[in-house]
Protein backbone atom coordinates (compact mmCIF):
# COMPACT_ATOMS: atom_id res chain seq x y z
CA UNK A 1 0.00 0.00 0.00
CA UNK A 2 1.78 3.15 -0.98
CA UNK A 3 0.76 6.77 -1.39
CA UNK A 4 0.48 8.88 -4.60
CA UNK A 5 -0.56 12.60 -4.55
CA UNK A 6 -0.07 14.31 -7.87
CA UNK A 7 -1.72 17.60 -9.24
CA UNK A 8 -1.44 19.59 -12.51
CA UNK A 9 -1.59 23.84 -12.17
CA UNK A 10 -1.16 27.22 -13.88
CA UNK A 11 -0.76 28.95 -11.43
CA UNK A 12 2.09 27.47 -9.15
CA UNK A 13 3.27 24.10 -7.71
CA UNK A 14 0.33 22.92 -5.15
CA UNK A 15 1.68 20.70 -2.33
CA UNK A 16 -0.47 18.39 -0.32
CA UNK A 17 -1.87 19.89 2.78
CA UNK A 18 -0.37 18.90 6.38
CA UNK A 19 -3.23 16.71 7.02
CA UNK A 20 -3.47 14.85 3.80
CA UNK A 21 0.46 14.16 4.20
CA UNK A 22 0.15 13.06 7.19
CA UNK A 23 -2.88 10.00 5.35
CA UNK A 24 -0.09 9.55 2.74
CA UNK A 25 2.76 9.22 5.02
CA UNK A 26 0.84 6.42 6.81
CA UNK A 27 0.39 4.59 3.83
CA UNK A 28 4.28 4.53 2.43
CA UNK A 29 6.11 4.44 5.77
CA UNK A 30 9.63 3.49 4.18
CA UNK A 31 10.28 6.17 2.31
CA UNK A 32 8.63 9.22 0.51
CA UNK A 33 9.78 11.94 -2.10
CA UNK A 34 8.60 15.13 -4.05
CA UNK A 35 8.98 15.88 -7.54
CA UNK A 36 8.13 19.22 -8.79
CA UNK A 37 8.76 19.71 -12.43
CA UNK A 38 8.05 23.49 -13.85
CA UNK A 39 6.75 25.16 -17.13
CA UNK A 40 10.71 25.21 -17.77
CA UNK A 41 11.32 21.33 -17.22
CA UNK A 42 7.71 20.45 -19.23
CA UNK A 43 7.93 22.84 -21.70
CA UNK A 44 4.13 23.58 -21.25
CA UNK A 45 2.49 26.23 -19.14
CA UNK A 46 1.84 23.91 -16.14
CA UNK A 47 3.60 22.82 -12.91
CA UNK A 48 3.67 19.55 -12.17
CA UNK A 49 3.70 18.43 -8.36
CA UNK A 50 4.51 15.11 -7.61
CA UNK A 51 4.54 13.31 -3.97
CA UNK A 52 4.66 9.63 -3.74
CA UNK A 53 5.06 7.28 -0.49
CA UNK A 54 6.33 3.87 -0.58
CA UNK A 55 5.65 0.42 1.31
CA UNK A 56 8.09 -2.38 -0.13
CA UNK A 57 6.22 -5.10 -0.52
CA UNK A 58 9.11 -6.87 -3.24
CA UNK A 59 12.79 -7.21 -3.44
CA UNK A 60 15.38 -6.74 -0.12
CA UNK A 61 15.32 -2.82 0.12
CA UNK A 62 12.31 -0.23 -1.01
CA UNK A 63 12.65 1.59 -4.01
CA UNK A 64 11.89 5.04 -3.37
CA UNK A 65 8.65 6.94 -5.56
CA UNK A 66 7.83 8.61 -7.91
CA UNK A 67 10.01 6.55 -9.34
CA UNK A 68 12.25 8.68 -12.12
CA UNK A 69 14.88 7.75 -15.01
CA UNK A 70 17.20 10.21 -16.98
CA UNK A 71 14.88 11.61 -19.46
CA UNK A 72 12.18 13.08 -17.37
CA UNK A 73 9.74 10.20 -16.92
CA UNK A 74 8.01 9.98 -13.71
CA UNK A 75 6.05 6.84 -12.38
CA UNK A 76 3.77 6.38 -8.89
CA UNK A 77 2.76 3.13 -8.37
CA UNK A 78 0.55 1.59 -5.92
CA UNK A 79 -0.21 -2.62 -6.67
CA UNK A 80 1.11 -6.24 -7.10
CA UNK A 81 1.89 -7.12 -10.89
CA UNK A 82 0.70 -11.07 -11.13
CA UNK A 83 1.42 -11.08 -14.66
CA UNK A 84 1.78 -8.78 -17.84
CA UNK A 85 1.77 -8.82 -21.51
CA UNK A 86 6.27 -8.14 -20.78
CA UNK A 87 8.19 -10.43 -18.56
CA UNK A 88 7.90 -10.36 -14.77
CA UNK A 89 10.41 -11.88 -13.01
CA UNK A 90 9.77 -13.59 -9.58
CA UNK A 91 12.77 -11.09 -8.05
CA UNK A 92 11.81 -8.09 -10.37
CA UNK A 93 10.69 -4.84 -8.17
CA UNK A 94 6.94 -3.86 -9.80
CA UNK A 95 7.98 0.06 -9.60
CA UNK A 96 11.11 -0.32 -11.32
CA UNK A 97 9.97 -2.92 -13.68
CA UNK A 98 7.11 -0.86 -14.89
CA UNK A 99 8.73 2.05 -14.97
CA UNK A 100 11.10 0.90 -17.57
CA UNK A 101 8.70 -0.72 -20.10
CA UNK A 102 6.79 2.02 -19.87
CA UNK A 103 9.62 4.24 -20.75
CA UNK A 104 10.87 1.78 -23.35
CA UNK A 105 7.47 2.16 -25.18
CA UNK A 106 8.44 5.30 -26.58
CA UNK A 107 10.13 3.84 -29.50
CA UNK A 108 9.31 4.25 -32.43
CA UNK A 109 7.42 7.48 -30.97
CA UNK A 110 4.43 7.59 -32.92
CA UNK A 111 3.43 4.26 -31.14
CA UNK A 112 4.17 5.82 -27.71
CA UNK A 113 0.41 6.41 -26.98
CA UNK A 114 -0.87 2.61 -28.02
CA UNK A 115 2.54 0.81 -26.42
CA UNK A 116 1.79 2.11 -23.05
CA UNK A 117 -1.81 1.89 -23.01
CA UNK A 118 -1.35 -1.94 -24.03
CA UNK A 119 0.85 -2.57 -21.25
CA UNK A 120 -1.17 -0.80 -18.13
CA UNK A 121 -3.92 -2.79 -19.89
CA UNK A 122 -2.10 -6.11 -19.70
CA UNK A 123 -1.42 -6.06 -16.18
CA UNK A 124 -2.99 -8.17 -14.07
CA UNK A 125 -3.13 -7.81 -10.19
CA UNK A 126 -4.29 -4.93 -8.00
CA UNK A 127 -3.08 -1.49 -8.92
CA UNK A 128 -3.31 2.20 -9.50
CA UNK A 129 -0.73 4.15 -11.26
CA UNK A 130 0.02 7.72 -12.38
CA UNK A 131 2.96 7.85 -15.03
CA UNK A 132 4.34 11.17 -16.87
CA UNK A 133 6.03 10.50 -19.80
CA UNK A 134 8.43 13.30 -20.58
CA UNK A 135 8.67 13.07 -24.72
CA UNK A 136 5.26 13.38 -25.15
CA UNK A 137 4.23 15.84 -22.44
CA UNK A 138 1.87 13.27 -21.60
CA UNK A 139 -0.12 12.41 -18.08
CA UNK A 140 -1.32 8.67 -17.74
CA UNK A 141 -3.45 7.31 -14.95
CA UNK A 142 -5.69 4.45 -14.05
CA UNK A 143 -6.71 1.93 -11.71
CA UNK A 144 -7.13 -2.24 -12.33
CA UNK A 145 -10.60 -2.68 -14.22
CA UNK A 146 -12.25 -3.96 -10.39
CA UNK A 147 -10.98 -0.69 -8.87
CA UNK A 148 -8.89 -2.46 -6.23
CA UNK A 149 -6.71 0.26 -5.70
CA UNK A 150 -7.68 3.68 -4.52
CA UNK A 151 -6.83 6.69 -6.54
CA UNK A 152 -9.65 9.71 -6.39
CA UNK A 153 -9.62 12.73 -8.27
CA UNK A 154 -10.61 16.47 -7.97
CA UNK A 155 -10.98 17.80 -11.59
CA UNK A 156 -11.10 21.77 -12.17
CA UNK A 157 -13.88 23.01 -12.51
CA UNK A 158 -12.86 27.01 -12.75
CA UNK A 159 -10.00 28.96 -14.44
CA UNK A 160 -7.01 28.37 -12.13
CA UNK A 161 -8.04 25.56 -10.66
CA UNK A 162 -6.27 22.42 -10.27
CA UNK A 163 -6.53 19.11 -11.46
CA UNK A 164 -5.46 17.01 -8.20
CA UNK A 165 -4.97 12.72 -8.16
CA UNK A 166 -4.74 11.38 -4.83
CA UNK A 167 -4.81 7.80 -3.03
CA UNK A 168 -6.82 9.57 -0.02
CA UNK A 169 -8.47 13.01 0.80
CA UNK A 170 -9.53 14.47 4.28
CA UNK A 171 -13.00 13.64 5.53
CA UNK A 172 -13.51 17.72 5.67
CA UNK A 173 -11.69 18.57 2.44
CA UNK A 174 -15.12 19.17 0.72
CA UNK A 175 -16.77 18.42 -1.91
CA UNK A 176 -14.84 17.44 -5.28
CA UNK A 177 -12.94 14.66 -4.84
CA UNK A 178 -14.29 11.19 -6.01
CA UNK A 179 -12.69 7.96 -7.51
CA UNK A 180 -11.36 7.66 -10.02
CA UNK A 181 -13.79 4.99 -12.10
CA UNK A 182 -12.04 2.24 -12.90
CA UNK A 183 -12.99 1.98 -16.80
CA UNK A 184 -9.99 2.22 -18.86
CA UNK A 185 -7.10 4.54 -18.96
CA UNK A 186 -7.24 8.09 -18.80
CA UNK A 187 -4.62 10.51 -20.60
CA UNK A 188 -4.07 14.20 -20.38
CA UNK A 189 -1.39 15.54 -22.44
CA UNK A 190 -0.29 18.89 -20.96
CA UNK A 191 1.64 20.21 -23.73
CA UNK A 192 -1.54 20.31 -26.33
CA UNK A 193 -1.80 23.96 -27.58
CA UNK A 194 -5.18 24.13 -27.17
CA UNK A 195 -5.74 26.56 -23.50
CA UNK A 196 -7.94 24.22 -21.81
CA UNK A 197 -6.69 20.94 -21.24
CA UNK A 198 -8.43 17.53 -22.23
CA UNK A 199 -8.60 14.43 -20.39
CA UNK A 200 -9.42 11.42 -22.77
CA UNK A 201 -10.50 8.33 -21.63
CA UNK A 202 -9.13 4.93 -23.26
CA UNK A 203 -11.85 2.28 -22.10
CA UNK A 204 -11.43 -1.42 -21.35
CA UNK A 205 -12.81 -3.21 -24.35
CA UNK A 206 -15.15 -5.71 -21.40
CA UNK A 207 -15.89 -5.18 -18.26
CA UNK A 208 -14.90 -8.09 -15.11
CA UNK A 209 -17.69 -10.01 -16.05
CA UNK A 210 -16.25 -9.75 -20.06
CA UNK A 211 -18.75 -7.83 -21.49
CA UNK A 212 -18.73 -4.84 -23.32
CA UNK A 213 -19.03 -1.57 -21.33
CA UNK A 214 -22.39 0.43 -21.86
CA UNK A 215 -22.27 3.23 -24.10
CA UNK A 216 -24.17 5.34 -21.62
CA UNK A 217 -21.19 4.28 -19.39
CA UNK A 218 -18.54 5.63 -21.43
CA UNK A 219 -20.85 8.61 -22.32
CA UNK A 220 -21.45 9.64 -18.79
CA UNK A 221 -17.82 9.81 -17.61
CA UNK A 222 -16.89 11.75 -21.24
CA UNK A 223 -19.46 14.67 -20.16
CA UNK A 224 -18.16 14.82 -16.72
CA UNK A 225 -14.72 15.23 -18.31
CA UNK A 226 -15.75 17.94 -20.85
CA UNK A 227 -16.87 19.93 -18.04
CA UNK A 228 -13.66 19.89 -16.46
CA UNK A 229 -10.58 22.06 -17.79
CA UNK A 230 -7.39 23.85 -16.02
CA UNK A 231 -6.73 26.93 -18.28
């Protein structure tokens, strides 16, 4: 059980509050770590805040989250990978191991987009995840298809407001935050030169029980998306 807090502004970095730290902390007691990345380091208008906390659950030491490689790509990771569609060995650490096929998939990079949607897809086990990938200016994040893992989200709703993913939220932090359904994968890409950014949603082609998700389904969490933007 680890901890993932990430949020996506205009206006500024926005840190967790003392109290919600305090729900992550509890969750990742072996370690913990901010990443802040700026207009500068995205080359987009937004600030990227990043705080992950970590509970090793595989290999003999904890590898510290978000985890982070030399290009810029940044992963938070909160499951058990059973099996994939890419090896898993039975020593291989799940943050590290993901981590790098997901930044492998960027090659060729016009299949960067497909690549690492197949392989969230392919996992099997209890998870949530929030990835960046750096070359593409591109936010990822998801839960398993039976929404095993928590991850809830607070979506703007206003100009300079923040879009805000978290594995908790205070019982008084208001209304806003909800979970994050667990019906596919959800992509933002922050360096899109239109001013309002655009969450699209990549559905699961079946649901658990292998059938096809509902149209009205798919329909109801596109609206509630359109009425969201961060400008």
């Amino acid at each position: 059980m680890c901890g993932i807090y990430c949020c996506i502004s205009d206006v500024g970095y926005c840190l967790p509050s003392d109290g919600l730290k305090r729900l992550l902390d509890n969750r990742g007691p072996d370690g913990s770590r901010y990443i802040n990345k700026s207009p500068a380091d995205t080359q987009t208008p937004f600030y990227l805040t990043m705080y992950s906390t970590t509970l090793g659950l595989r290999g003999d030491r904890p590898h510290i989250q978000p985890w982070t490689d030399t290009v810029g790509n940044a992963l938070q990771w909160n499951g058990e990978i059973y099996s994939a569609g890419f090896p898993v060995g039975k020593d291989d650490v799940d943050t590290v191991l993901l981590g790098e096929t997901l930044s492998n998939n960027s090659v060729p990079p016009d299949t960067t987009l497909a690549n690492i949607i197949d392989s969230l897809v392919s996992i099997r086990g209890p998870w949530s995840v929030v990835f960046y990938h750096q070359a593409t200016q591109t936010l990822y994040f998801a839960r398993d298809v039976f929404g095993r893992r928590s991850l809830l989200w607070k979506l703007p709703k206003e100009r300079n407001s923040a879009l805000v993913l978290s594995s908790v939220a205070l019982r008084d932090s208001g209304p806003g935050f909800s979970e994050v359904p667990p019906y596919g994968i959800f992509a933002l890409n922050i360096g899109s030169k239109d001013p309002r950014l655009t969450i699209t949603l990549y559905p699961w082609q079946t649901d658990p029980f292998n059938e096809s998700l509902s149209t009205d389904t798919i329909d109801s969490i596109k609206s509630l998306l359109e009425q969201s933007s961060v400008h």
